[in-house]
Every structure is written in C-alpha cells, then in structure tokens.
PDB file of N, CA and C in Angstrom:
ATOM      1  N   UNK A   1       5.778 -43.894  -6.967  1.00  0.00           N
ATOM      2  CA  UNK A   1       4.378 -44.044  -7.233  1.00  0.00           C
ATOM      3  C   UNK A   1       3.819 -42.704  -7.700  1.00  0.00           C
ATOM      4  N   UNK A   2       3.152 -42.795  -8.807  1.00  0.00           N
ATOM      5  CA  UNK A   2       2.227 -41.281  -9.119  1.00  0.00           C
ATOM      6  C   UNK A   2       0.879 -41.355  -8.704  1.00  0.00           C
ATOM      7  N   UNK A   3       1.016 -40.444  -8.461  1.00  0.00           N
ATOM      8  CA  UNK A   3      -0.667 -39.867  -7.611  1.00  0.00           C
ATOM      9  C   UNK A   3      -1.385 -39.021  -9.171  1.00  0.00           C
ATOM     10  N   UNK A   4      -2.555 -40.223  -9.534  1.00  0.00           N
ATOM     11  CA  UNK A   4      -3.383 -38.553  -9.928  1.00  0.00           C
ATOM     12  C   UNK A   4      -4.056 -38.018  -9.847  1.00  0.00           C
ATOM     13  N   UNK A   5      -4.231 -36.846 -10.057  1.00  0.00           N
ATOM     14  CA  UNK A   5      -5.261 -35.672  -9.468  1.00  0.00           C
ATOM     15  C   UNK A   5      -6.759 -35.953 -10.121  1.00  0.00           C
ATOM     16  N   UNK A   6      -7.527 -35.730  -8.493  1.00  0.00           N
ATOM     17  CA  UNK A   6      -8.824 -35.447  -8.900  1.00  0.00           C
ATOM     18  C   UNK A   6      -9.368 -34.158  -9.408  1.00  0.00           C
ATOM     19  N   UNK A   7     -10.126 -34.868 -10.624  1.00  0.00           N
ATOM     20  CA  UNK A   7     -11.101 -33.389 -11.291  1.00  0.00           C
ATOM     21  C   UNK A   7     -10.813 -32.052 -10.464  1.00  0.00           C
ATOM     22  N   UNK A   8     -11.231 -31.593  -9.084  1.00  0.00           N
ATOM     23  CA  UNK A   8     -11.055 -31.007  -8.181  1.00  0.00           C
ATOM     24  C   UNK A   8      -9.805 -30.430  -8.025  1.00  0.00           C
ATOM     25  N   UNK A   9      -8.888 -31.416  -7.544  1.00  0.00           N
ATOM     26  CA  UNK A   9      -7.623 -31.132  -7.449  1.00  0.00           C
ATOM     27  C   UNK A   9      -6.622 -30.544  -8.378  1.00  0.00           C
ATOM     28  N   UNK A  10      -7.474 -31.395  -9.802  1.00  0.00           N
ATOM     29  CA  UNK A  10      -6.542 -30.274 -10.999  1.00  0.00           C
ATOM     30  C   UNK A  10      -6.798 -29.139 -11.161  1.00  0.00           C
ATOM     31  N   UNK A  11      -8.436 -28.697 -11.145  1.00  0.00           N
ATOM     32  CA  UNK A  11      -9.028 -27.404 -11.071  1.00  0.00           C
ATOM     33  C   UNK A  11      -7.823 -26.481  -9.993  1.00  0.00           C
ATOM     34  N   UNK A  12      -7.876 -27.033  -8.977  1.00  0.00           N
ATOM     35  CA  UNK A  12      -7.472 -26.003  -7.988  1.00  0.00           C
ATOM     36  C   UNK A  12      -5.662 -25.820  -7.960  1.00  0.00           C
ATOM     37  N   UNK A  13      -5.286 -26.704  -8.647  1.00  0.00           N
ATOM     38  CA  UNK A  13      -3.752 -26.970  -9.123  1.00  0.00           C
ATOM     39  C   UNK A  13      -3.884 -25.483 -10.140  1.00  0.00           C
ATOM     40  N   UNK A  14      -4.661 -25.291 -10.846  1.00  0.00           N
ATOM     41  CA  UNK A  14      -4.972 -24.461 -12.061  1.00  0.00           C
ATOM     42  C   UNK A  14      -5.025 -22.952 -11.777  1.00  0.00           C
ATOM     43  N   UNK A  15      -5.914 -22.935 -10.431  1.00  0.00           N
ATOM     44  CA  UNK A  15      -6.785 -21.759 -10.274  1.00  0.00           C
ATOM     45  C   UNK A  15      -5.390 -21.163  -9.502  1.00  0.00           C
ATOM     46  N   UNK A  16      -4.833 -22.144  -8.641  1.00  0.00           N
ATOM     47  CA  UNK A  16      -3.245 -21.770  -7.740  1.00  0.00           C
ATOM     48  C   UNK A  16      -1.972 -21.058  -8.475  1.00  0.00           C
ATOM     49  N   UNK A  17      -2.090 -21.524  -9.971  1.00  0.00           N
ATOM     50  CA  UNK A  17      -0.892 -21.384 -10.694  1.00  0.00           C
ATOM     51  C   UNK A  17      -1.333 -19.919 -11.192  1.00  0.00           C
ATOM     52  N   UNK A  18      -2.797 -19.561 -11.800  1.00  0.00           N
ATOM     53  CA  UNK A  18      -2.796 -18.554 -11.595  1.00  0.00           C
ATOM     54  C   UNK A  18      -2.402 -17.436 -10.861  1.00  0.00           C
ATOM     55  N   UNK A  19      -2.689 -17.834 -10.014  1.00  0.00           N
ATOM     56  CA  UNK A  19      -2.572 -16.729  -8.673  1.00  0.00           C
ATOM     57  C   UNK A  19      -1.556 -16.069  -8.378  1.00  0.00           C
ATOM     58  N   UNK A  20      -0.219 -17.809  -8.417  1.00  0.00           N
ATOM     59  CA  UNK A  20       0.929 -17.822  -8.213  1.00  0.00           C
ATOM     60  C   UNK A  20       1.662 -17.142  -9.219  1.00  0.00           C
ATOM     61  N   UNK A  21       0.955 -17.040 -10.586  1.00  0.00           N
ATOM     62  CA  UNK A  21       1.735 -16.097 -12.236  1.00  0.00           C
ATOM     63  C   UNK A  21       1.640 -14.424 -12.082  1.00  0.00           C
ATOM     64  N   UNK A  22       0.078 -14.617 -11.505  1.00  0.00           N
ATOM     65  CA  UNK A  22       0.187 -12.830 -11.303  1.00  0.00           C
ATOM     66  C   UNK A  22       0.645 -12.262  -9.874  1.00  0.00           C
ATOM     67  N   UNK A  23       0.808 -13.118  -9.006  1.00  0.00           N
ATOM     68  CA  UNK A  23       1.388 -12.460  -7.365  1.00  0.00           C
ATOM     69  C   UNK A  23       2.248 -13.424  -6.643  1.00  0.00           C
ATOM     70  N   UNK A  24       3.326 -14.129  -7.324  1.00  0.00           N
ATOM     71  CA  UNK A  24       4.420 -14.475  -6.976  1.00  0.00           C
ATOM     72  C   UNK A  24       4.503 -14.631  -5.617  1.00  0.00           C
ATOM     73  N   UNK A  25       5.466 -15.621  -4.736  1.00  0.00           N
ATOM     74  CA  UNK A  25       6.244 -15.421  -3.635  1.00  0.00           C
ATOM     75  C   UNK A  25       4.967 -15.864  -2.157  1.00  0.00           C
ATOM     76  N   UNK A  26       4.244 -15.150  -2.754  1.00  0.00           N
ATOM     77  CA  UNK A  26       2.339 -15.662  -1.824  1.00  0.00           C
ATOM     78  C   UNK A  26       2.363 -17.060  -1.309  1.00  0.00           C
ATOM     79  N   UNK A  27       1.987 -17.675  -0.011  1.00  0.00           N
ATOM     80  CA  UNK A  27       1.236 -18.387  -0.492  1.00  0.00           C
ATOM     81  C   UNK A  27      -0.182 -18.902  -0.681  1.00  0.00           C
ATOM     82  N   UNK A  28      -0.321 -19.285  -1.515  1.00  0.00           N
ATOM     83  CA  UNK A  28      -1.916 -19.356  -2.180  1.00  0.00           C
ATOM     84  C   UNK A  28      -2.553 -20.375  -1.731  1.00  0.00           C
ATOM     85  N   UNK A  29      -3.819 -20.357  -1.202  1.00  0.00           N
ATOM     86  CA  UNK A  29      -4.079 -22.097  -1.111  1.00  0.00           C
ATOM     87  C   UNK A  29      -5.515 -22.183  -1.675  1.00  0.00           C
ATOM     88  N   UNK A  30      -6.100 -22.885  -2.180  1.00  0.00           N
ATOM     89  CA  UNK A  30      -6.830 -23.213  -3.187  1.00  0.00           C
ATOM     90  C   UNK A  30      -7.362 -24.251  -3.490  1.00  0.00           C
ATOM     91  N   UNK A  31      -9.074 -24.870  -2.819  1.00  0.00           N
ATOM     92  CA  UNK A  31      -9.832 -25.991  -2.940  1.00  0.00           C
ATOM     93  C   UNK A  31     -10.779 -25.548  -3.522  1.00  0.00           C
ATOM     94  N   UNK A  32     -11.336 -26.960  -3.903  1.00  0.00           N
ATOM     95  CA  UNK A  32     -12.675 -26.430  -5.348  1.00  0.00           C
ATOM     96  C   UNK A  32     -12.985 -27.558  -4.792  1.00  0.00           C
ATOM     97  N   UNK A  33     -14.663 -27.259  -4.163  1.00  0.00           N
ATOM     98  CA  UNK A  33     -15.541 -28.352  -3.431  1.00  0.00           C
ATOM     99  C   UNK A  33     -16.649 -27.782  -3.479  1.00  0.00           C
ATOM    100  N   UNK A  34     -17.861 -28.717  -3.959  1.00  0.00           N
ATOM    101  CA  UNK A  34     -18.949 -27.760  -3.790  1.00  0.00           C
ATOM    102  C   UNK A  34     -19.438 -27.369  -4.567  1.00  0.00           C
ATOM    103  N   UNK A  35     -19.038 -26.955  -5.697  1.00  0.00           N
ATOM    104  CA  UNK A  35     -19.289 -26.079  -6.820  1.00  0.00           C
ATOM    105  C   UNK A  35     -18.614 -24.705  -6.459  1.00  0.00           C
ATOM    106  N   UNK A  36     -17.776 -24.380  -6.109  1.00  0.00           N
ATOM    107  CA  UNK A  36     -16.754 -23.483  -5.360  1.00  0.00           C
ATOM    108  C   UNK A  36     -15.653 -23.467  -5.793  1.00  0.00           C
ATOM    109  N   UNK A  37     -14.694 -22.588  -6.241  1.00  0.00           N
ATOM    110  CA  UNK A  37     -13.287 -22.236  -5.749  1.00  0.00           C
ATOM    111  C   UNK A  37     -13.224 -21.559  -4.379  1.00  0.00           C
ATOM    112  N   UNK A  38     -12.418 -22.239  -3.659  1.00  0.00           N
ATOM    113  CA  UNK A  38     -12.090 -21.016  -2.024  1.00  0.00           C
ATOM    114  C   UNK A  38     -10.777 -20.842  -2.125  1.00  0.00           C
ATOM    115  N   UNK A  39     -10.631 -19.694  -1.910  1.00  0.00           N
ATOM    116  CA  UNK A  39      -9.069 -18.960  -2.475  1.00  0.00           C
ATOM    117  C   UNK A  39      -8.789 -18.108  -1.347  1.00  0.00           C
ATOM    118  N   UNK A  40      -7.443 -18.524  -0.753  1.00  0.00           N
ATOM    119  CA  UNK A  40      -7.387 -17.834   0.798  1.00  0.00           C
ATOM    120  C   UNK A  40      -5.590 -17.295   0.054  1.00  0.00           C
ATOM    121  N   UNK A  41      -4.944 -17.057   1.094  1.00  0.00           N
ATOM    122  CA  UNK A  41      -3.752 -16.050   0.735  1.00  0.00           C
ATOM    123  C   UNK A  41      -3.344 -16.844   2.614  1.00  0.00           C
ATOM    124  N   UNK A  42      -2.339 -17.711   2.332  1.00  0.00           N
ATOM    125  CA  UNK A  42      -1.839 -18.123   3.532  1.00  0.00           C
ATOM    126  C   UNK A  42      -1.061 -17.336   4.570  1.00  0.00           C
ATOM    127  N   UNK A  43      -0.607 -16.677   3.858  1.00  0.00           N
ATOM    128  CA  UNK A  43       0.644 -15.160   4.774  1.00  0.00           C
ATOM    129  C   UNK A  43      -0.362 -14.078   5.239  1.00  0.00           C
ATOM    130  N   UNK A  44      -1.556 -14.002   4.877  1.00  0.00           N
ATOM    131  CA  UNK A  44      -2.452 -13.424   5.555  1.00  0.00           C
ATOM    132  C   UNK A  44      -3.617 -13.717   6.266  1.00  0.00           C
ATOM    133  N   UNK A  45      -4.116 -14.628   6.077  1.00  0.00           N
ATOM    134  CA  UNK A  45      -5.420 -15.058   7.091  1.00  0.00           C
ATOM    135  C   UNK A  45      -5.585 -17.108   6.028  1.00  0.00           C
ATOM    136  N   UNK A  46      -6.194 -17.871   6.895  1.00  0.00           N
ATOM    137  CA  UNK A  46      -6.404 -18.848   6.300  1.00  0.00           C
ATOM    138  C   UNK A  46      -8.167 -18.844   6.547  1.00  0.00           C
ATOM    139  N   UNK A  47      -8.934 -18.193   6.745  1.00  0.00           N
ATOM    140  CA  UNK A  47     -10.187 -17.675   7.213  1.00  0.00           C
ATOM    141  C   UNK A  47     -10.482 -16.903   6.266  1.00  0.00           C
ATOM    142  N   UNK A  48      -9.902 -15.584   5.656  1.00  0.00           N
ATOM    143  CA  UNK A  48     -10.855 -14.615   4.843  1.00  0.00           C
ATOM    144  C   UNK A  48     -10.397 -15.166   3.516  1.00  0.00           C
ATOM    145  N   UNK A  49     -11.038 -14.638   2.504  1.00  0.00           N
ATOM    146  CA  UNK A  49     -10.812 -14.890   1.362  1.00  0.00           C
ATOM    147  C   UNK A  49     -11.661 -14.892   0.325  1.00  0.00           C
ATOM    148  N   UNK A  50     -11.639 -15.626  -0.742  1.00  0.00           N
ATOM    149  CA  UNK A  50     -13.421 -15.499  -1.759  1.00  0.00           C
ATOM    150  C   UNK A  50     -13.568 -16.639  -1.845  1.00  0.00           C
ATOM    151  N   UNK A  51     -14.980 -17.175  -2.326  1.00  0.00           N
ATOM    152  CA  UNK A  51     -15.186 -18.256  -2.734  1.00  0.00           C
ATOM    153  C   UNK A  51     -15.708 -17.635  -3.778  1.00  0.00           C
ATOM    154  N   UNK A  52     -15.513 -18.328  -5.130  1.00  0.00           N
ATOM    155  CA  UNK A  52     -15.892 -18.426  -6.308  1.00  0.00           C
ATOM    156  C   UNK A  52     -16.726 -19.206  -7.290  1.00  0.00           C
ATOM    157  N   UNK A  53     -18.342 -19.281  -7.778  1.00  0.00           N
ATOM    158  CA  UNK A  53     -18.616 -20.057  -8.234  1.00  0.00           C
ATOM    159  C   UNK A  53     -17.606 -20.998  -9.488  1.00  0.00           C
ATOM    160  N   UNK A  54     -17.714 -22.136  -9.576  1.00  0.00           N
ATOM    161  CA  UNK A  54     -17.148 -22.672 -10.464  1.00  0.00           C
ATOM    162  C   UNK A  54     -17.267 -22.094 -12.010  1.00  0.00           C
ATOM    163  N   UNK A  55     -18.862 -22.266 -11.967  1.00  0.00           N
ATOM    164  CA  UNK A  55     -19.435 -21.820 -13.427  1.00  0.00           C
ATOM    165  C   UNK A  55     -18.483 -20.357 -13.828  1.00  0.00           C
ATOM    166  N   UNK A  56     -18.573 -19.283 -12.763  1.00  0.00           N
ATOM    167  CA  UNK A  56     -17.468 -18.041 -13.125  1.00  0.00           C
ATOM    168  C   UNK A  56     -15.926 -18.468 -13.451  1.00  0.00           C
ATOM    169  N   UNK A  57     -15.821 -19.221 -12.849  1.00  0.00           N
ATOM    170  CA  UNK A  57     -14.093 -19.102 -13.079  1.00  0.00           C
ATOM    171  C   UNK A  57     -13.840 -20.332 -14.403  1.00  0.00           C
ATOM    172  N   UNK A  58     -14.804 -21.170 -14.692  1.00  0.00           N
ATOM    173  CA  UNK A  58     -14.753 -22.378 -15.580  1.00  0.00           C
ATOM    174  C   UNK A  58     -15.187 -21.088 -17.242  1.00  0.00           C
ATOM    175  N   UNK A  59     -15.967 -20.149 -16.938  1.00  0.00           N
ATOM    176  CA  UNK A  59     -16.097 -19.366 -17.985  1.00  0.00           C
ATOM    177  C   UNK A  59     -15.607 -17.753 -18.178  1.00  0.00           C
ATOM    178  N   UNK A  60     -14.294 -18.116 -17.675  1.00  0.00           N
ATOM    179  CA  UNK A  60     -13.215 -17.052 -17.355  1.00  0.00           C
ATOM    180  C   UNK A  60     -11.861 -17.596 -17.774  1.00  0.00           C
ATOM    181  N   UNK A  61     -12.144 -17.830 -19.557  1.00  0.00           N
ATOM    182  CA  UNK A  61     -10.742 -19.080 -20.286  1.00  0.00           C
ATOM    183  C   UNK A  61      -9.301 -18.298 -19.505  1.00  0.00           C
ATOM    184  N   UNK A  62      -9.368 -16.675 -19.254  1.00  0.00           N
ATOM    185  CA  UNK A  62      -8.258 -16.131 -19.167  1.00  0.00           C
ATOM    186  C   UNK A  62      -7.938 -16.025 -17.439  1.00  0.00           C
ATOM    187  N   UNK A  63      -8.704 -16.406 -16.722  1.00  0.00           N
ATOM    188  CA  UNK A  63      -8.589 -15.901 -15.347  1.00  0.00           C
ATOM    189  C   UNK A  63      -8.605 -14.800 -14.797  1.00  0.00           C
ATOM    190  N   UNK A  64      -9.050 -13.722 -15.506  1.00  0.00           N
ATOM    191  CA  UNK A  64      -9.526 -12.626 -14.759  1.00  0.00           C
ATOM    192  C   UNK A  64     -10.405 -12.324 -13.683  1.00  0.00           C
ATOM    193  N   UNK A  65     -11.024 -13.463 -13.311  1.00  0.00           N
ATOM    194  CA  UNK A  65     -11.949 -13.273 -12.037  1.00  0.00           C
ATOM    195  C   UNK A  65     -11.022 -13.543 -10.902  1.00  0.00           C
ATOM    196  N   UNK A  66     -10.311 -15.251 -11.331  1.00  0.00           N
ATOM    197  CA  UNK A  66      -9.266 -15.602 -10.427  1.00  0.00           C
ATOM    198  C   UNK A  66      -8.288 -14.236 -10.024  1.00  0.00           C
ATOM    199  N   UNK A  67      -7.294 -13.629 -10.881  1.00  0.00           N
ATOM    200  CA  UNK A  67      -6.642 -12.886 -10.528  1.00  0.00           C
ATOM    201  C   UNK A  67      -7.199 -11.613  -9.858  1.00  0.00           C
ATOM    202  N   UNK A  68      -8.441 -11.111 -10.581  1.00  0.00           N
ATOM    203  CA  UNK A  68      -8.786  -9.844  -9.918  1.00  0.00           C
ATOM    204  C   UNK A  68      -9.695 -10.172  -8.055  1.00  0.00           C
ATOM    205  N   UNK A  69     -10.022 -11.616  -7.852  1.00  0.00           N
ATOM    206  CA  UNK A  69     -10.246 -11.708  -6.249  1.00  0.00           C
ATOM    207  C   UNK A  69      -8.898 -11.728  -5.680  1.00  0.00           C
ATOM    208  N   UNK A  70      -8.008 -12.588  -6.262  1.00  0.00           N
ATOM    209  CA  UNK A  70      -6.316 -12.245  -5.538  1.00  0.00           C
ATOM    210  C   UNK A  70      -6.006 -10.715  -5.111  1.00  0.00           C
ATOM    211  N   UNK A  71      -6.108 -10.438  -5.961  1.00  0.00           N
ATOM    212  CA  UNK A  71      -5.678  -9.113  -5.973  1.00  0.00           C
ATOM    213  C   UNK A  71      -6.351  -8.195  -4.728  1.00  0.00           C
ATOM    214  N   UNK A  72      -7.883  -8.553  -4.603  1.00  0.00           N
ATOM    215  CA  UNK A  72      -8.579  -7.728  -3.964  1.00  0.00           C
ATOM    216  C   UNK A  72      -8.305  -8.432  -2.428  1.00  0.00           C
ATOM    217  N   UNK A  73      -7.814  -9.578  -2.219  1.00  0.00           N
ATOM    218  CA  UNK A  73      -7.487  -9.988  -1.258  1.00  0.00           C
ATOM    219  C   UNK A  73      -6.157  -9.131  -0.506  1.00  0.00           C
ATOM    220  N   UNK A  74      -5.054  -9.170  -1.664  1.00  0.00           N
ATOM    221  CA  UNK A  74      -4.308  -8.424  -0.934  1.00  0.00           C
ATOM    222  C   UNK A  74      -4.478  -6.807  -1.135  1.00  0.00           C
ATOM    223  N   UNK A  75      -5.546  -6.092  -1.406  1.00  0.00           N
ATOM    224  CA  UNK A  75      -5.571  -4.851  -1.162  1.00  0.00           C
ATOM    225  C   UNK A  75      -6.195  -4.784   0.358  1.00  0.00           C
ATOM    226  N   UNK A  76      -6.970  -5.752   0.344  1.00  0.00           N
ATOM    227  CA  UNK A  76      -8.095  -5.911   1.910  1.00  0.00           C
ATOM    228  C   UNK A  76      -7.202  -5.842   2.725  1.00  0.00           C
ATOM    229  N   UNK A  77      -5.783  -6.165   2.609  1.00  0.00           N
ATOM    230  CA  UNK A  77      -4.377  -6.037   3.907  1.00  0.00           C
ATOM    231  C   UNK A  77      -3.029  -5.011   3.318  1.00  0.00           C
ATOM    232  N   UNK A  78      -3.855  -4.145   2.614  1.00  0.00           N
ATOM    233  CA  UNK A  78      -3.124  -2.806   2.118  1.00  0.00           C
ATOM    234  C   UNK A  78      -1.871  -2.830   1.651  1.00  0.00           C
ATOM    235  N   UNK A  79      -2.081  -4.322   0.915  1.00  0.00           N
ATOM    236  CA  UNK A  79      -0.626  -4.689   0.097  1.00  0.00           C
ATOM    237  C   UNK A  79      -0.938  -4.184  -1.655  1.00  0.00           C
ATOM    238  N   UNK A  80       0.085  -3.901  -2.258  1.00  0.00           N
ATOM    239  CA  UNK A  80      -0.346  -3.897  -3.805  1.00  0.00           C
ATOM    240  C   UNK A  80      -0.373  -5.174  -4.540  1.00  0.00           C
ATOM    241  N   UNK A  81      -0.775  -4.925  -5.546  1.00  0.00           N
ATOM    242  CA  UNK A  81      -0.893  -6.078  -6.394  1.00  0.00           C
ATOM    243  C   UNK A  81      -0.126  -6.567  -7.344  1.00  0.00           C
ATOM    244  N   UNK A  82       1.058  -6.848  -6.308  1.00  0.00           N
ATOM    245  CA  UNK A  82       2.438  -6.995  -7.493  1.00  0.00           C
ATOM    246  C   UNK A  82       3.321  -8.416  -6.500  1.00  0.00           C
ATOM    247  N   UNK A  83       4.347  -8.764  -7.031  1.00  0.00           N
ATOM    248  CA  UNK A  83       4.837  -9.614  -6.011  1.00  0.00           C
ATOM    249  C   UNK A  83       5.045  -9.747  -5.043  1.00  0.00           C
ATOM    250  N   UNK A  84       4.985 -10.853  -3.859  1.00  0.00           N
ATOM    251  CA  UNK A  84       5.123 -10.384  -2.814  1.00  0.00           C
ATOM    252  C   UNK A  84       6.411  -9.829  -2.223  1.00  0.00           C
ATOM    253  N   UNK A  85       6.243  -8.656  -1.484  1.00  0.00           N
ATOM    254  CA  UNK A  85       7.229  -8.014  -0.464  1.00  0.00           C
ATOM    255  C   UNK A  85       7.135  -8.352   0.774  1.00  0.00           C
ATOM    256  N   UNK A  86       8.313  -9.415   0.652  1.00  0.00           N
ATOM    257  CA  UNK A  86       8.177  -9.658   2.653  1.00  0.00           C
ATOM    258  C   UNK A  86       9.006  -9.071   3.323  1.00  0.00           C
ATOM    259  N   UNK A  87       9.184  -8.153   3.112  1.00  0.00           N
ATOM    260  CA  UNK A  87       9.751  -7.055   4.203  1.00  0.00           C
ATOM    261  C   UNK A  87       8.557  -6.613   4.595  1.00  0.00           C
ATOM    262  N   UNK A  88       7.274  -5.811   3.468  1.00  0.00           N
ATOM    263  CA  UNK A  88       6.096  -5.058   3.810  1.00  0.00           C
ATOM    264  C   UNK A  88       5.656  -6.363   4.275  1.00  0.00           C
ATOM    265  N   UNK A  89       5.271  -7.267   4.137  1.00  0.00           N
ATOM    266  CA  UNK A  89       4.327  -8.660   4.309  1.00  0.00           C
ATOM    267  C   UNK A  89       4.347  -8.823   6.091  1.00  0.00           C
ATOM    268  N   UNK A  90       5.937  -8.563   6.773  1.00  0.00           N
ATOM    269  CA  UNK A  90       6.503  -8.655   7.904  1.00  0.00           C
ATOM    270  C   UNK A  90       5.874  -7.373   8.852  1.00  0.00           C
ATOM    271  N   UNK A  91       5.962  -6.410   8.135  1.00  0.00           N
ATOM    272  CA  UNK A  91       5.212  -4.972   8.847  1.00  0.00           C
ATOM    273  C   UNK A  91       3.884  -4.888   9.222  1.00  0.00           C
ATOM    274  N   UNK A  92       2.726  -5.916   8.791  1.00  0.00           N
ATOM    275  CA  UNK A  92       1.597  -6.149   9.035  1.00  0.00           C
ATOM    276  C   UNK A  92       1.075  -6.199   9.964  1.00  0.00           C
ATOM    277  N   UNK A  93       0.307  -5.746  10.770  1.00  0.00           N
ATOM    278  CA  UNK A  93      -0.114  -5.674  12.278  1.00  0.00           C
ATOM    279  C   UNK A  93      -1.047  -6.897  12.244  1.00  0.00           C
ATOM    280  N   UNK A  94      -0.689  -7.683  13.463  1.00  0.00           N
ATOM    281  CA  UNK A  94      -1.618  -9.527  13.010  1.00  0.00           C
ATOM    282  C   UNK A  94      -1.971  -9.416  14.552  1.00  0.00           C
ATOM    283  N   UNK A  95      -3.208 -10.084  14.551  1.00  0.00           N
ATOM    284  CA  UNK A  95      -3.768 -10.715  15.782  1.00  0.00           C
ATOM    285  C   UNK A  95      -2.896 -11.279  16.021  1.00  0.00           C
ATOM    286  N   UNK A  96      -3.453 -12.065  17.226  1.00  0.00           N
ATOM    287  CA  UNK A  96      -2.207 -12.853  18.784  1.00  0.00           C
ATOM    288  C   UNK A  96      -2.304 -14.397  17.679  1.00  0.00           C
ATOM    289  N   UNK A  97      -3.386 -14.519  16.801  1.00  0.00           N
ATOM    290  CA  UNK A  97      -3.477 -15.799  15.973  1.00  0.00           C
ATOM    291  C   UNK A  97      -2.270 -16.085  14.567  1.00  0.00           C
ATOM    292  N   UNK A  98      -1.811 -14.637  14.454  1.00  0.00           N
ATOM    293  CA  UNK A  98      -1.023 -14.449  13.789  1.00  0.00           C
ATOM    294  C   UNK A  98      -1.321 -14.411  12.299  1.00  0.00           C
ATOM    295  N   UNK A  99      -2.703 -14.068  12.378  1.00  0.00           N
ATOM    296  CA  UNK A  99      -2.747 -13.457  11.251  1.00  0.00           C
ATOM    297  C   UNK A  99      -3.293 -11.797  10.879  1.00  0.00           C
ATOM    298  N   UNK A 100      -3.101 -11.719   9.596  1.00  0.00           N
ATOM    299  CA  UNK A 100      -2.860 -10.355   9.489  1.00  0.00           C
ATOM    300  C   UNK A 100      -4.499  -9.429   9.951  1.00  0.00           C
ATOM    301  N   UNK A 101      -4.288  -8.092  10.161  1.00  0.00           N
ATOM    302  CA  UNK A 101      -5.295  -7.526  10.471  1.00  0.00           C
ATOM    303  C   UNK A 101      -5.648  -6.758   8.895  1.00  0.00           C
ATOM    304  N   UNK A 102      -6.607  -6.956   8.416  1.00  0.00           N
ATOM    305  CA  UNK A 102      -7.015  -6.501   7.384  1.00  0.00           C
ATOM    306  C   UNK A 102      -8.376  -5.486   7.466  1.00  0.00           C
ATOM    307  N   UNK A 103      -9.071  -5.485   6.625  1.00  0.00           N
ATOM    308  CA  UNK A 103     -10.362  -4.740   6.057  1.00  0.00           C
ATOM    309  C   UNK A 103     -11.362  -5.544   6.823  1.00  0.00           C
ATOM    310  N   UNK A 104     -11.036  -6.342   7.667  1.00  0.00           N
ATOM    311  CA  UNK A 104     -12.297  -7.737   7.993  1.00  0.00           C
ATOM    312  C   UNK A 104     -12.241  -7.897   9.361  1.00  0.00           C
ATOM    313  N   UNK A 105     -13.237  -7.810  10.035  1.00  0.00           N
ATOM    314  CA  UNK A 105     -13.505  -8.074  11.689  1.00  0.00           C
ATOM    315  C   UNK A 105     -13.524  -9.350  11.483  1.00  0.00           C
ATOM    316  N   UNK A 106     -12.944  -9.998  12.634  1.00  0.00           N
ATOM    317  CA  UNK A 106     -12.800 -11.903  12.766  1.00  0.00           C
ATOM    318  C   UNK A 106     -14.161 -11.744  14.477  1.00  0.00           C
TER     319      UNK A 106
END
C-alpha cells in the first residue's frame, strides 16, 4: 500500500533532506504545523531547536535559512558544522534525561 504525503509532510520530508545533505549521520526531525518549520537535532535535545516561519523557508529556493539554523543548532552543543562525529557526539556532557547540555538552560 502507498501512503501519500501530506502538503506538510512533504514540506518537512524536504526541509529534513536538507539538513540531512549539509550535516549527514544527524538525526534530524522535522514538522511543519502551524505555519512553522520545527527543526530539532535528535542526538541532542528533542526540546531545543528553531522554529521557522514557513513564508522564510518557502522563500529560501536554496535553503540557506534551513541549513544555517542546523548549523547553529549544532554550534549551541559545540559541535562543528560538518558531518556528524560520533565519537565527539558521545563526549557530550547530557542531563540524567539524556540529552545533551548545550548553550540552553532546560
């Protein structure tokens, strides 16, 4: 049986593959509700992250907004902005919740 994607769901299928082209190995998770993209980084918190108006990222043909909040996500947990390293990814000092301790009071 094929499933197909809602409006929504393709958006965020879209905004993911991005993410996934410029920072590899991550994982990304990615809903568009609202008039929103929310773009979290699963290996580090499922709580912090950006939300993105639609209108920005729908008039961003190349994804530079998408990639440059990725990015700033993983600088917020003093990773670079290149593929992921899970050796460094593993070295991360994480709450008892198990996620990472970053730039952000929970």
């Amino acid at each position: 049986m094929h499933q197909t994607l809602t409006p929504e769901q393709h958006q965020a299928a879209q905004i993911g593959e991005l993410l996934w082209h410029a920072y590899p190995g991550y994982r990304w998770a990615v809903t568009v509700a609202g008039g929103l993209a929310r773009i979290r980084n699963l290996d580090l918190s499922g709580r912090w992250g950006f939300d993105l108006p639609l209108k920005t990222v729908t008039n961003d043909p190349l994804g530079q907004t998408v990639v440059r909040a990725g990015g700033e996500i993983l600088e917020r947990y003093r990773l670079a902005r290149r593929p992921c390293d899970a050796d460094r990814l593993n070295e991360l000092p994480r709450w008892v919740t198990g996620e990472a301790k970053g730039d952000v009071q929970p």
